[in-house]
PDB file of N, CA and C in Angstrom:
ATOM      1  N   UNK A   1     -57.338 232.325  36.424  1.00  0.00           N
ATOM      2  CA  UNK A   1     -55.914 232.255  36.722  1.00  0.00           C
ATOM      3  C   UNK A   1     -55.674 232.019  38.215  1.00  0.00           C
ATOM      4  N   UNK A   2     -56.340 232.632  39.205  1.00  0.00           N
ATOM      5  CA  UNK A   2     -56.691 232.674  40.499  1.00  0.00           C
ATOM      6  C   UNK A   2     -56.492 230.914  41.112  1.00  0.00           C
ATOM      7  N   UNK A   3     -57.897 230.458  40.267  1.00  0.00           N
ATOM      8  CA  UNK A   3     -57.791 229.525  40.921  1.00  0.00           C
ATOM      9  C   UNK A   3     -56.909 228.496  40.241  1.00  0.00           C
ATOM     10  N   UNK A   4     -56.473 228.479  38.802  1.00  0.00           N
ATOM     11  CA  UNK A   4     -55.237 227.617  38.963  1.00  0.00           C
ATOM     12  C   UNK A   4     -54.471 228.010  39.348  1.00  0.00           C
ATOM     13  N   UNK A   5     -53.791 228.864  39.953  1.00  0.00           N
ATOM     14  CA  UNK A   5     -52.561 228.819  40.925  1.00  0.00           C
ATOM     15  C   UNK A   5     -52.855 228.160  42.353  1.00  0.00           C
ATOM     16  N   UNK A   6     -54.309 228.724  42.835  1.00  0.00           N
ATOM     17  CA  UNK A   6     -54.694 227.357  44.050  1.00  0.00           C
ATOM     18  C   UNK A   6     -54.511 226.581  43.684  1.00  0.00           C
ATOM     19  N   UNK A   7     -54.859 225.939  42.653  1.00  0.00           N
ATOM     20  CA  UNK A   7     -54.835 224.405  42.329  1.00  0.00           C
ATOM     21  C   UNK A   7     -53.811 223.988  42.408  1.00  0.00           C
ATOM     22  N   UNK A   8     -52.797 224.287  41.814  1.00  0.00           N
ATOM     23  CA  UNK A   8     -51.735 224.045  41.993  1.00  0.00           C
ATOM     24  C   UNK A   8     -50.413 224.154  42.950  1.00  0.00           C
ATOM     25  N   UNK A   9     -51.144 225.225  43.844  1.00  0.00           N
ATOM     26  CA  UNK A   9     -50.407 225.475  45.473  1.00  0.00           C
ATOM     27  C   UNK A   9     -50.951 224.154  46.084  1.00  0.00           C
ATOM     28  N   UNK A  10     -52.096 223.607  46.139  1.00  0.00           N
ATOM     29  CA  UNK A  10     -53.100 223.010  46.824  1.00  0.00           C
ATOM     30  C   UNK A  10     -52.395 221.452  46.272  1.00  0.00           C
ATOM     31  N   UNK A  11     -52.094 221.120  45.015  1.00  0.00           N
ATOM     32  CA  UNK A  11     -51.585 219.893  44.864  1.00  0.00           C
ATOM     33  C   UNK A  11     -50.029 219.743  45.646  1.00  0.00           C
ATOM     34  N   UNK A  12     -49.092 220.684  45.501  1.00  0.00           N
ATOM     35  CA  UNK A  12     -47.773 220.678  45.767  1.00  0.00           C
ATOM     36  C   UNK A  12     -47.869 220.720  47.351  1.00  0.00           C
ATOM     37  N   UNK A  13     -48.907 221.241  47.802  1.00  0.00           N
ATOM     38  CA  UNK A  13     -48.719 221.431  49.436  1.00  0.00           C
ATOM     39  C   UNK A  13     -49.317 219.836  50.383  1.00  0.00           C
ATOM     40  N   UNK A  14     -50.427 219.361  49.093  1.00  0.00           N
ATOM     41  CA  UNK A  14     -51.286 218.139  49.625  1.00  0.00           C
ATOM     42  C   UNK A  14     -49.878 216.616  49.584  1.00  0.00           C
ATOM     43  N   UNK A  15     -49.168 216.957  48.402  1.00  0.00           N
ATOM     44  CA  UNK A  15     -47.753 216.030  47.954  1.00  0.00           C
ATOM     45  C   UNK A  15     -46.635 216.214  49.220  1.00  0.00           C
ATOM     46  N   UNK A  16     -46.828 217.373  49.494  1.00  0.00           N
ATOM     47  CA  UNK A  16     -45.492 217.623  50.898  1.00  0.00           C
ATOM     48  C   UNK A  16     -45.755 217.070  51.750  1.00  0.00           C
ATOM     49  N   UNK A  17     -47.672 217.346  52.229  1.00  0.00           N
ATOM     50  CA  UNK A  17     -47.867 216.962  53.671  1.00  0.00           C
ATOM     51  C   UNK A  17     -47.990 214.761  52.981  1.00  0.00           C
ATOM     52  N   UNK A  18     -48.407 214.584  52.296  1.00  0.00           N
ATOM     53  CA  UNK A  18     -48.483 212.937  51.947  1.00  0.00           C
ATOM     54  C   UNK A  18     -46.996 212.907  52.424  1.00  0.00           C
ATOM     55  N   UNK A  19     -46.100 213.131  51.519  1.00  0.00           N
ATOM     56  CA  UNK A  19     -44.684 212.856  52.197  1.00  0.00           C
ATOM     57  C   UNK A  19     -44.167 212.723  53.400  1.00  0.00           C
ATOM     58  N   UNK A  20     -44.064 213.223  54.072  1.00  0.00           N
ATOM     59  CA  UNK A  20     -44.389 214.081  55.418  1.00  0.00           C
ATOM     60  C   UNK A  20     -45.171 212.585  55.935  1.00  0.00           C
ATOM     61  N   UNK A  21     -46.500 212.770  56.069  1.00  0.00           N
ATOM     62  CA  UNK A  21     -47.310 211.361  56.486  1.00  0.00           C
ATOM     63  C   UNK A  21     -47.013 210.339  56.505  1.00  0.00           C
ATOM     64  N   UNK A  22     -46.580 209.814  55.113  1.00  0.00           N
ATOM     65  CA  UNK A  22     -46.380 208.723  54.603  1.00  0.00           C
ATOM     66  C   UNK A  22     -44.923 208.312  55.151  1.00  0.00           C
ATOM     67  N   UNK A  23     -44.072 209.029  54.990  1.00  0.00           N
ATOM     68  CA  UNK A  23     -42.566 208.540  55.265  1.00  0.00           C
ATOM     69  C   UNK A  23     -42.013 208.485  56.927  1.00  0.00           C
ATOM     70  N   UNK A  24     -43.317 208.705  57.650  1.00  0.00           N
ATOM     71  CA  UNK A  24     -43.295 208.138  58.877  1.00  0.00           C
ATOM     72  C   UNK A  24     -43.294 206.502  58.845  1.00  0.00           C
ATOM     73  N   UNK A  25     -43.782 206.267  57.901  1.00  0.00           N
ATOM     74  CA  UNK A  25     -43.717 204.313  58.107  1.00  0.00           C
ATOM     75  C   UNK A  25     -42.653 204.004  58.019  1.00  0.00           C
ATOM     76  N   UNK A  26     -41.624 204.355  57.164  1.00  0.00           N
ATOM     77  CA  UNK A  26     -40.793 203.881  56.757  1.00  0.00           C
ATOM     78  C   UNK A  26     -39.703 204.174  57.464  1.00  0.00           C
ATOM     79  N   UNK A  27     -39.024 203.173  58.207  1.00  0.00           N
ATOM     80  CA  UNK A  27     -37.253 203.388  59.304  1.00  0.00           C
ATOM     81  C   UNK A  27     -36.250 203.778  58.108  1.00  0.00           C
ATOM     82  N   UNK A  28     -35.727 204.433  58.688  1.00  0.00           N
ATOM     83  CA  UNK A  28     -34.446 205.277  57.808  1.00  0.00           C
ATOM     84  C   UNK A  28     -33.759 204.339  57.369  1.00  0.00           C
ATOM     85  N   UNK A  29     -33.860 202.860  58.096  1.00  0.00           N
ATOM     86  CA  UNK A  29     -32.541 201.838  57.036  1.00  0.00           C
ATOM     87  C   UNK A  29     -33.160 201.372  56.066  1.00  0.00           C
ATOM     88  N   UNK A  30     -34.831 201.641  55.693  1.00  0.00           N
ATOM     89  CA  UNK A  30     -35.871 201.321  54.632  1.00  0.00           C
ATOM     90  C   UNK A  30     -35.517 202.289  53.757  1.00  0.00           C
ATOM     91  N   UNK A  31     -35.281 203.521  54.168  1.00  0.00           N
ATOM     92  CA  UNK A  31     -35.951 204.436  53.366  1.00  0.00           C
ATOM     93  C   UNK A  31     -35.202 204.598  51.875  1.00  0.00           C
ATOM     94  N   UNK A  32     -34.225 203.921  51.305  1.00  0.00           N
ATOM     95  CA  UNK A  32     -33.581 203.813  50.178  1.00  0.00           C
ATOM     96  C   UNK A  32     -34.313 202.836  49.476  1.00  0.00           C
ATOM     97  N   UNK A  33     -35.052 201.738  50.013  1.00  0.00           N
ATOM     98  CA  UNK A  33     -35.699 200.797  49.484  1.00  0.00           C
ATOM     99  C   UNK A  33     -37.237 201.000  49.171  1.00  0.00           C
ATOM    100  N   UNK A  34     -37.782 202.031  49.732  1.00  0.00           N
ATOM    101  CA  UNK A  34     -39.222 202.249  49.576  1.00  0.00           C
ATOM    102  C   UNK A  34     -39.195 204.451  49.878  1.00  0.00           C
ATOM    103  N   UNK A  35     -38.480 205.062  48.974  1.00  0.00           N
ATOM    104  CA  UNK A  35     -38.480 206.663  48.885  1.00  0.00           C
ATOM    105  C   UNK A  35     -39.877 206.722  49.274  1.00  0.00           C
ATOM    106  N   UNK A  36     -40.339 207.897  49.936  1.00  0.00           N
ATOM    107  CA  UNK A  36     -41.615 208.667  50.047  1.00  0.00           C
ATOM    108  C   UNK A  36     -42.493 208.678  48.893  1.00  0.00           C
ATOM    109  N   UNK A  37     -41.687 209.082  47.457  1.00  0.00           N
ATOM    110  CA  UNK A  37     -41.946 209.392  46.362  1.00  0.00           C
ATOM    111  C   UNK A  37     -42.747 208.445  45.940  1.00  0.00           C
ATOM    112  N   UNK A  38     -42.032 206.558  46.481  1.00  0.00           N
ATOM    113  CA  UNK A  38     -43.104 205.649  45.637  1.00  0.00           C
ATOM    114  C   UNK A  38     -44.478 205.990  46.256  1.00  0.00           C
ATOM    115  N   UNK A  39     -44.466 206.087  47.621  1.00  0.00           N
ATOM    116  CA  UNK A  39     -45.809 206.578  48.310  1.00  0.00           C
ATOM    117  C   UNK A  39     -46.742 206.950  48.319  1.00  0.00           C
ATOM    118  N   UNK A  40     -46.205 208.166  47.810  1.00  0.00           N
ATOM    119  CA  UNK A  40     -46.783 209.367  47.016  1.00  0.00           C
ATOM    120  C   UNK A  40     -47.571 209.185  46.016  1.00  0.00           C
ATOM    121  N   UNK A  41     -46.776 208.139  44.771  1.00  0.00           N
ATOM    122  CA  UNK A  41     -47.172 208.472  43.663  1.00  0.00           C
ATOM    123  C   UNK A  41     -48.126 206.813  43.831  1.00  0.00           C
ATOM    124  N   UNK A  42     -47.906 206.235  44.839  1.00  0.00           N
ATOM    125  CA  UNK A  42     -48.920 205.157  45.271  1.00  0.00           C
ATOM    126  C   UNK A  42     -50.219 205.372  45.433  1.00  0.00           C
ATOM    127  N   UNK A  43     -50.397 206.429  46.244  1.00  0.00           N
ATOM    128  CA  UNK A  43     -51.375 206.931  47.690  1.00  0.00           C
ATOM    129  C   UNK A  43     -51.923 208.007  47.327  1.00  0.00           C
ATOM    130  N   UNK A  44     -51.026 209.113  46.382  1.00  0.00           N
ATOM    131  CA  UNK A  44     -51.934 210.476  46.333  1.00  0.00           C
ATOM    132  C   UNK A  44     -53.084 210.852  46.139  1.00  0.00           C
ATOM    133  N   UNK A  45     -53.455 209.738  44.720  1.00  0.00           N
ATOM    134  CA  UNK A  45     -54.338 210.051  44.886  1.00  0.00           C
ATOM    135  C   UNK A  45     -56.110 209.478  45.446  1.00  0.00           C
ATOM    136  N   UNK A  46     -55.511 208.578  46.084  1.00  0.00           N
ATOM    137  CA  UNK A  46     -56.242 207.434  47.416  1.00  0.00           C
ATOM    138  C   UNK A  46     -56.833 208.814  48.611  1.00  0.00           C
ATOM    139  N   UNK A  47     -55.595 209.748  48.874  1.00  0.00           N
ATOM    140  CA  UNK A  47     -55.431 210.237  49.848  1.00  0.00           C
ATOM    141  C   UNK A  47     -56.214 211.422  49.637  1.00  0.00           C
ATOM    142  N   UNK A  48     -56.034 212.069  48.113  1.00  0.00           N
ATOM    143  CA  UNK A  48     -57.033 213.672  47.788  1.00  0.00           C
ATOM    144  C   UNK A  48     -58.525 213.364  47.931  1.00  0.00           C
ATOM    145  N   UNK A  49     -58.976 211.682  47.123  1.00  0.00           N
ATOM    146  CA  UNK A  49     -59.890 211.531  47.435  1.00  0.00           C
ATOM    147  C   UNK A  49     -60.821 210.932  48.474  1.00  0.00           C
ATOM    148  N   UNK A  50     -59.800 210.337  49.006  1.00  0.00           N
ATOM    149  CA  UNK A  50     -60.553 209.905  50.307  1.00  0.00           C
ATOM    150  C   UNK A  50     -60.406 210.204  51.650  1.00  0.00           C
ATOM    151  N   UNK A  51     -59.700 211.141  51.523  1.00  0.00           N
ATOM    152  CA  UNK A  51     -59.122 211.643  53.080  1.00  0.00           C
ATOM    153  C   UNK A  51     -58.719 213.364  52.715  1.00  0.00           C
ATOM    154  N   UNK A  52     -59.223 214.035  52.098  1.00  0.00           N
ATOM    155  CA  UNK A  52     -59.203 215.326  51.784  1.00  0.00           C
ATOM    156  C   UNK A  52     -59.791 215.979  52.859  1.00  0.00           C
ATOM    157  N   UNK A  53     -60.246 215.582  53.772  1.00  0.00           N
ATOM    158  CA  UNK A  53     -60.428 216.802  54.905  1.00  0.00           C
ATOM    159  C   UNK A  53     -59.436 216.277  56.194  1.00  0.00           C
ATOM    160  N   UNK A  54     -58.642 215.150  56.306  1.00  0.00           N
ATOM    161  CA  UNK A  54     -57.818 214.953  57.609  1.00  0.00           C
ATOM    162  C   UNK A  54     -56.490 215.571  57.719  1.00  0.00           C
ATOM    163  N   UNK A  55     -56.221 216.128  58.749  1.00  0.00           N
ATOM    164  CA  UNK A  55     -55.384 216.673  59.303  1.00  0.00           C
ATOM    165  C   UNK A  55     -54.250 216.172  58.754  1.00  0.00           C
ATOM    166  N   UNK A  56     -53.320 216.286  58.737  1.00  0.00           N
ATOM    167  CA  UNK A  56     -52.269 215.364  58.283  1.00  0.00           C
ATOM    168  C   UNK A  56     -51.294 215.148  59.870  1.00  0.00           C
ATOM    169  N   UNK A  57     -50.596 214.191  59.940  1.00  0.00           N
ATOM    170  CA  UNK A  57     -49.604 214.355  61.406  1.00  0.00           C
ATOM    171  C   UNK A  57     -50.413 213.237  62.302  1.00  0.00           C
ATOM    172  N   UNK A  58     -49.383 212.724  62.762  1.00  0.00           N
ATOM    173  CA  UNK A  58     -49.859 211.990  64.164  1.00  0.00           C
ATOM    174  C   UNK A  58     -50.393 210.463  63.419  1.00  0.00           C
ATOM    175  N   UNK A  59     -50.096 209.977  62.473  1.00  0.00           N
ATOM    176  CA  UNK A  59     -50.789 208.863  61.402  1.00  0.00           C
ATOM    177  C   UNK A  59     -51.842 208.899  61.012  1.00  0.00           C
ATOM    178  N   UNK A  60     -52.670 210.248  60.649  1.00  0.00           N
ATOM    179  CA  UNK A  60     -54.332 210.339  60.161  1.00  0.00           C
ATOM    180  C   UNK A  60     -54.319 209.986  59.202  1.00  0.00           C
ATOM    181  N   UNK A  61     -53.739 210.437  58.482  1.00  0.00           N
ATOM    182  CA  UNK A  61     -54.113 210.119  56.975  1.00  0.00           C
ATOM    183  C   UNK A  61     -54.168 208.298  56.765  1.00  0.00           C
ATOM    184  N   UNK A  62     -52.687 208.210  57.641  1.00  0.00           N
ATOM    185  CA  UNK A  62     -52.937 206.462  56.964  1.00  0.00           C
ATOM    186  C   UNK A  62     -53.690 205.910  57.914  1.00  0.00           C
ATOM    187  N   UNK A  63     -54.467 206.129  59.201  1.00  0.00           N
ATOM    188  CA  UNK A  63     -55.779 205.808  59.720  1.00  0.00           C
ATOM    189  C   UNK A  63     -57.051 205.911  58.994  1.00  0.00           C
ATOM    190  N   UNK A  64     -57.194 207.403  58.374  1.00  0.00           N
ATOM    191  CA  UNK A  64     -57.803 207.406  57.375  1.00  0.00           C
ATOM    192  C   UNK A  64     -58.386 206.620  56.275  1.00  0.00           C
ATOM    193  N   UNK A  65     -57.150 206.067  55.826  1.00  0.00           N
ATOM    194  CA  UNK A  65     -56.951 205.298  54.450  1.00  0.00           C
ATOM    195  C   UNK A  65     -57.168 203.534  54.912  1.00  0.00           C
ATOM    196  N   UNK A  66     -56.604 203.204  56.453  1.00  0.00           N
ATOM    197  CA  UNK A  66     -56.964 201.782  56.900  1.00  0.00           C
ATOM    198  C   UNK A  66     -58.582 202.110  56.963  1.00  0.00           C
ATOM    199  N   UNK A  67     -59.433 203.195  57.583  1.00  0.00           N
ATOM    200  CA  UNK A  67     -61.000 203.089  58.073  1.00  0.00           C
ATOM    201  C   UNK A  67     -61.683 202.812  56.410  1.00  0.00           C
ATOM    202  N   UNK A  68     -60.778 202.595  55.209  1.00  0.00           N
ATOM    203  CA  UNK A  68     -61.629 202.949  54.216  1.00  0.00           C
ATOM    204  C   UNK A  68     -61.405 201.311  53.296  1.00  0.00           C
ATOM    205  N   UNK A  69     -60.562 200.378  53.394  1.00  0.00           N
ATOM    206  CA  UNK A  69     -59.736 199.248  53.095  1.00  0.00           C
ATOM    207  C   UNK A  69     -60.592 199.060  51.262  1.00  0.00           C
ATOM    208  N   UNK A  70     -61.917 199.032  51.664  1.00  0.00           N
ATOM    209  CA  UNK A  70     -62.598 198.511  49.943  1.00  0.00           C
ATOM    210  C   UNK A  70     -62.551 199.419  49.037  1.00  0.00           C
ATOM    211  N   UNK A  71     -62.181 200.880  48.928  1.00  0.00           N
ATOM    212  CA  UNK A  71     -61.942 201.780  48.458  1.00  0.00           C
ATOM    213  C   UNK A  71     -60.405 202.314  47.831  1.00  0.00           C
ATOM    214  N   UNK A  72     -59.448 201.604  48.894  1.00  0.00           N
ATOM    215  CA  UNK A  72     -58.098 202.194  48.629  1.00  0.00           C
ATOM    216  C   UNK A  72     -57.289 201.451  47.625  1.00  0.00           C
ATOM    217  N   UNK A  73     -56.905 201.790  46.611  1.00  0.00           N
ATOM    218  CA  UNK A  73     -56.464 201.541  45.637  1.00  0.00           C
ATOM    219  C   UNK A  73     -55.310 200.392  45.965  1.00  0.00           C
ATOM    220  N   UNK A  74     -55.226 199.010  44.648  1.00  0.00           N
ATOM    221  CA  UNK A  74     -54.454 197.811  45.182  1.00  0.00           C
ATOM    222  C   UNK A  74     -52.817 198.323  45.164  1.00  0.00           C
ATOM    223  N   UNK A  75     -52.163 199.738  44.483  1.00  0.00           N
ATOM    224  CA  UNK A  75     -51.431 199.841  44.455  1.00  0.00           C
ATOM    225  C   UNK A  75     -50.781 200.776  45.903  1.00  0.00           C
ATOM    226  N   UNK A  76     -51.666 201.701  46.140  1.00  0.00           N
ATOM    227  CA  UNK A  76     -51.633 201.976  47.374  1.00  0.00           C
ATOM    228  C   UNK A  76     -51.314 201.106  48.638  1.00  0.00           C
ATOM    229  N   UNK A  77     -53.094 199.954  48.680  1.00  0.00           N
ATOM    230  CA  UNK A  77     -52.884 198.939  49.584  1.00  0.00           C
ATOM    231  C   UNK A  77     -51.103 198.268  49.446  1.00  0.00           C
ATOM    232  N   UNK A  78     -50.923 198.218  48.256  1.00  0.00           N
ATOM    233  CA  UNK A  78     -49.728 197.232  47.888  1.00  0.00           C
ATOM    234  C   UNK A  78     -48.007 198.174  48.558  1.00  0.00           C
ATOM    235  N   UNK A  79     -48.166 199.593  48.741  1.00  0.00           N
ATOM    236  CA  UNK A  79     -47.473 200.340  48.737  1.00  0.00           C
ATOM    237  C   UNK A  79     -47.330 200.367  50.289  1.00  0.00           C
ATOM    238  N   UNK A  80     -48.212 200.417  50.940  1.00  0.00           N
ATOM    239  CA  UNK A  80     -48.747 200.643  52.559  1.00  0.00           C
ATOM    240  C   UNK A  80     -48.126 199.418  53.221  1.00  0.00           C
ATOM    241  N   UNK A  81     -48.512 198.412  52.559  1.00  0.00           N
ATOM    242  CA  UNK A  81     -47.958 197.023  53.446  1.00  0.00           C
ATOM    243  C   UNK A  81     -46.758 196.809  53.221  1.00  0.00           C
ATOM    244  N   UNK A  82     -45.849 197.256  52.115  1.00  0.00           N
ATOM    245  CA  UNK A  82     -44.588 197.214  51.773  1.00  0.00           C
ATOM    246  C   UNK A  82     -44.027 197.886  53.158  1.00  0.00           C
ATOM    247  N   UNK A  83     -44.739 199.315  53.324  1.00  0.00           N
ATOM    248  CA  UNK A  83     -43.435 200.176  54.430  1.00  0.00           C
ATOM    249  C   UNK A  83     -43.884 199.720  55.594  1.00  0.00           C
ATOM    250  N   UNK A  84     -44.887 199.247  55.836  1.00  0.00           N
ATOM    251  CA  UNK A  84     -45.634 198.146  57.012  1.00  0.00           C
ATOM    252  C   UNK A  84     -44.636 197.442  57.349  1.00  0.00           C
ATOM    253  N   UNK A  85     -44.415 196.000  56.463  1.00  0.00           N
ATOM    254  CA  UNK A  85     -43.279 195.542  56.474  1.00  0.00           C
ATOM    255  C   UNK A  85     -42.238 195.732  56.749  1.00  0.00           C
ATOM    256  N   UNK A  86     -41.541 196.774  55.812  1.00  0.00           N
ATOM    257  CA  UNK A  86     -40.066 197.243  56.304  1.00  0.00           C
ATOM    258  C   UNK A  86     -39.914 197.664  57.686  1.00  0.00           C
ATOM    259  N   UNK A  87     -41.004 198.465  58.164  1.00  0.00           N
ATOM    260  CA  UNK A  87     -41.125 199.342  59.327  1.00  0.00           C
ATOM    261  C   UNK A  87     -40.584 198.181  60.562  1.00  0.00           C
ATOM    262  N   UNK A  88     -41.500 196.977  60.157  1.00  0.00           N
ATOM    263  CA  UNK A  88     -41.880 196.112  61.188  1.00  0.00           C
ATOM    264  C   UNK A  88     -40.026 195.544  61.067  1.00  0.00           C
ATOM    265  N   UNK A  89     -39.437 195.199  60.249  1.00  0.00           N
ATOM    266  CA  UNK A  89     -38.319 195.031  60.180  1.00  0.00           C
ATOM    267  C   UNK A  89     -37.594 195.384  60.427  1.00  0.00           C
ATOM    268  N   UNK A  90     -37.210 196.573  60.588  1.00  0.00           N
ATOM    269  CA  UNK A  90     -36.517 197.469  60.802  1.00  0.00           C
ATOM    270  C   UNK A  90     -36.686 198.042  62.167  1.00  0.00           C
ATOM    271  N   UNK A  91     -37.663 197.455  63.140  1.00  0.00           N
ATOM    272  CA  UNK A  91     -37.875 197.337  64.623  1.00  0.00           C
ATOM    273  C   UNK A  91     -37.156 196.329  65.184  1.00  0.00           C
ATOM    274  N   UNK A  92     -36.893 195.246  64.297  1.00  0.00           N
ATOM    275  CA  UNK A  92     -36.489 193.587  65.035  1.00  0.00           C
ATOM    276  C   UNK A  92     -34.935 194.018  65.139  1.00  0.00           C
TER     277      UNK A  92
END
């Protein structure tokens, strides 16, 4: 019982900090067009498994996830360059 309640603290807390991470790409006039949530449910689990020991904050995780490119899932990749995009747009 113990440890599914970790497990499950441990998923909900790993989903906050992705959020958190992730929705740094995205400029607030994006952020109706690309929610955290698609991110999330893009990346999570790119991110438990391949970046389960980085810090989260400061862009690690998605440094992380660029040092790994043949590994990261096409929906992820596909998810990443979307708020890439917007980001970059939403600078001009």
């Amino acid at each position: 019982m113990v440890k599914l309640v970790r497990d499950v603290t441990l998923a909900a807390s790993a989903a906050a900090v992705l959020t958190m991470a992730l929705s740094a790409l995205v400029p607030p006039a994006a952020a109706q067009s690309m929610p955290p949530e698609a991110l999330r449910q893009a990346c999570g689990g790119d991110v438990r498994k391949l970046c389960a020991g980085v810090k989260p904050g400061e862009g690690r995780i998605v440094q992380c996830l660029a040092t790994k490119p043949d590994q990261v899932s096409p929906a992820c990749k596909s998810a990443l360059q979307q708020a890439q995009a917007m980001k970059a747009n939403g600078a001009k």
